[in-house]
C-alpha atoms as a PDB file:
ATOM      1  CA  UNK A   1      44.932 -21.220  -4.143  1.00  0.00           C
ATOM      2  CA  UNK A   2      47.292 -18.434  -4.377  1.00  0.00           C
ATOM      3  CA  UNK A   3      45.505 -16.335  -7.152  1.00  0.00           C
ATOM      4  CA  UNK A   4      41.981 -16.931  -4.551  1.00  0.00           C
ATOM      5  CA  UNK A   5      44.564 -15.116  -2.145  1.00  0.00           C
ATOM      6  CA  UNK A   6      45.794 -12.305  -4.273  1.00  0.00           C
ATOM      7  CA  UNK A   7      41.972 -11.743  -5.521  1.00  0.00           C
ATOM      8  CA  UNK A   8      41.091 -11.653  -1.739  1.00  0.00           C
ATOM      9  CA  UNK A   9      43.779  -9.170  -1.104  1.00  0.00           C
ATOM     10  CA  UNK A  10      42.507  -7.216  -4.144  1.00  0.00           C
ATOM     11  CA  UNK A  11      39.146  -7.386  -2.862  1.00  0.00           C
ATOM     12  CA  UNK A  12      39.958  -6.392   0.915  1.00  0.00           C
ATOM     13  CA  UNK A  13      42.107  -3.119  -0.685  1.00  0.00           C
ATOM     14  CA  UNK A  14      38.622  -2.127  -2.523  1.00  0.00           C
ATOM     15  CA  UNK A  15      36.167  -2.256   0.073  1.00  0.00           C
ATOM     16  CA  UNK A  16      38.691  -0.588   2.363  1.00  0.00           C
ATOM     17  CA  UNK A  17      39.577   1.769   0.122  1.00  0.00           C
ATOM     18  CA  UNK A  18      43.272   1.172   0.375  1.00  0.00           C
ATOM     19  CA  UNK A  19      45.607   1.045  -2.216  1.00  0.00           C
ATOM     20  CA  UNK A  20      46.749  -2.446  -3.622  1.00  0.00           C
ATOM     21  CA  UNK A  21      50.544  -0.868  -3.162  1.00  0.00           C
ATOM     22  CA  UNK A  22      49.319  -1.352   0.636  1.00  0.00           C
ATOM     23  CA  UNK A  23      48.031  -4.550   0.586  1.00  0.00           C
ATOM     24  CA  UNK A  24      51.356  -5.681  -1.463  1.00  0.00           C
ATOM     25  CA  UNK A  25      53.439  -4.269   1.067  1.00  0.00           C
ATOM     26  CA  UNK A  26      51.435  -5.569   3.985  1.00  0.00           C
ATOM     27  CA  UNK A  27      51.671  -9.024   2.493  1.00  0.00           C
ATOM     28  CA  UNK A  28      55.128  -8.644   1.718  1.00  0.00           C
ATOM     29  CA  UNK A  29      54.999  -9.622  -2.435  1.00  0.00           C
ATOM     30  CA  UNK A  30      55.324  -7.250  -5.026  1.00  0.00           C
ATOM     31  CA  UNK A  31      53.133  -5.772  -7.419  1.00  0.00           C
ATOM     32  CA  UNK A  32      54.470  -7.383 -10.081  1.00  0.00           C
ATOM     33  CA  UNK A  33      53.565 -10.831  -8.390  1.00  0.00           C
ATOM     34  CA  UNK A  34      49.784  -9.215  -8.337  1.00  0.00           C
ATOM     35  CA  UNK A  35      50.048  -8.129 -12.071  1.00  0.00           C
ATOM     36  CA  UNK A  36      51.365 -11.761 -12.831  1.00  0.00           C
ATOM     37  CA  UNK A  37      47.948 -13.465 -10.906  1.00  0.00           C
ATOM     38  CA  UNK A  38      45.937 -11.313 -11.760  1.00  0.00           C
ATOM     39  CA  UNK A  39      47.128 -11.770 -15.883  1.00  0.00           C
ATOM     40  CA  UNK A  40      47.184 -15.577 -15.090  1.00  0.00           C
ATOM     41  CA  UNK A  41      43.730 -15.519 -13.772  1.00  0.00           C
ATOM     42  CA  UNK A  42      42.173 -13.586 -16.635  1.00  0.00           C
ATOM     43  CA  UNK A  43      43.622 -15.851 -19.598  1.00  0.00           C
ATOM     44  CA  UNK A  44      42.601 -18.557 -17.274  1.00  0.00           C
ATOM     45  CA  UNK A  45      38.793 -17.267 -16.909  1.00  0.00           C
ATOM     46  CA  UNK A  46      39.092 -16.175 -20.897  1.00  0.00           C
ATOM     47  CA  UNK A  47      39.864 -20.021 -22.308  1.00  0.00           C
ATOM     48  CA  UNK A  48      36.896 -21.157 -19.732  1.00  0.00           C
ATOM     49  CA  UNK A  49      34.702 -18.819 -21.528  1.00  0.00           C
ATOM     50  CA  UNK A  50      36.213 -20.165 -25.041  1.00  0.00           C
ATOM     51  CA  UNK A  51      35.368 -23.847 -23.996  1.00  0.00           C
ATOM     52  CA  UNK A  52      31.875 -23.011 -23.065  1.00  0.00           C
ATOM     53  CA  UNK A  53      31.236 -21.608 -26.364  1.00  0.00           C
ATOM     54  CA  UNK A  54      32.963 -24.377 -27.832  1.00  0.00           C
ATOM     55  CA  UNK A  55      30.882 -26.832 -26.421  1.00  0.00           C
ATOM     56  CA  UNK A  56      27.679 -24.608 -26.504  1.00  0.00           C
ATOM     57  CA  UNK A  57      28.358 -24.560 -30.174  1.00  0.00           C
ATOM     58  CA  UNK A  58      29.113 -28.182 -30.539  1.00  0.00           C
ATOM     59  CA  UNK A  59      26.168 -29.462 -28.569  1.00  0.00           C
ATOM     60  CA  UNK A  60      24.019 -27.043 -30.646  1.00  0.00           C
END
């Protein structure tokens, strides 16, 4: 829930064309709490790809 939130936020800062220093400071969390979804989120997406290959592999 909170990473779909900081990806939102990410997301409204890029098709505004706003910085994501604004969007942290609007929201009132720091950009190290972005960093830290944002890095939680992509090791989260990269071990669903690993799985899928795993099991692509093993159902081959």
């Amino acid at each position: 829930m909170f990473i779909e939130a900081i990806t939102a936020l990410s997301d409204a800062a890029q098709t505004a064309n706003i910085s994501i220093e604004t969007v942290a400071h609007a929201a009132n969390i720091s950009i190290e709490t972005i960093a830290r979804a944002a890095n939680i989120s992509i090791e989260t997406s990269n071990i669903s790809i690993e799985v899928e290959d795993a099991l692509r592999k093993f159902s081959a």
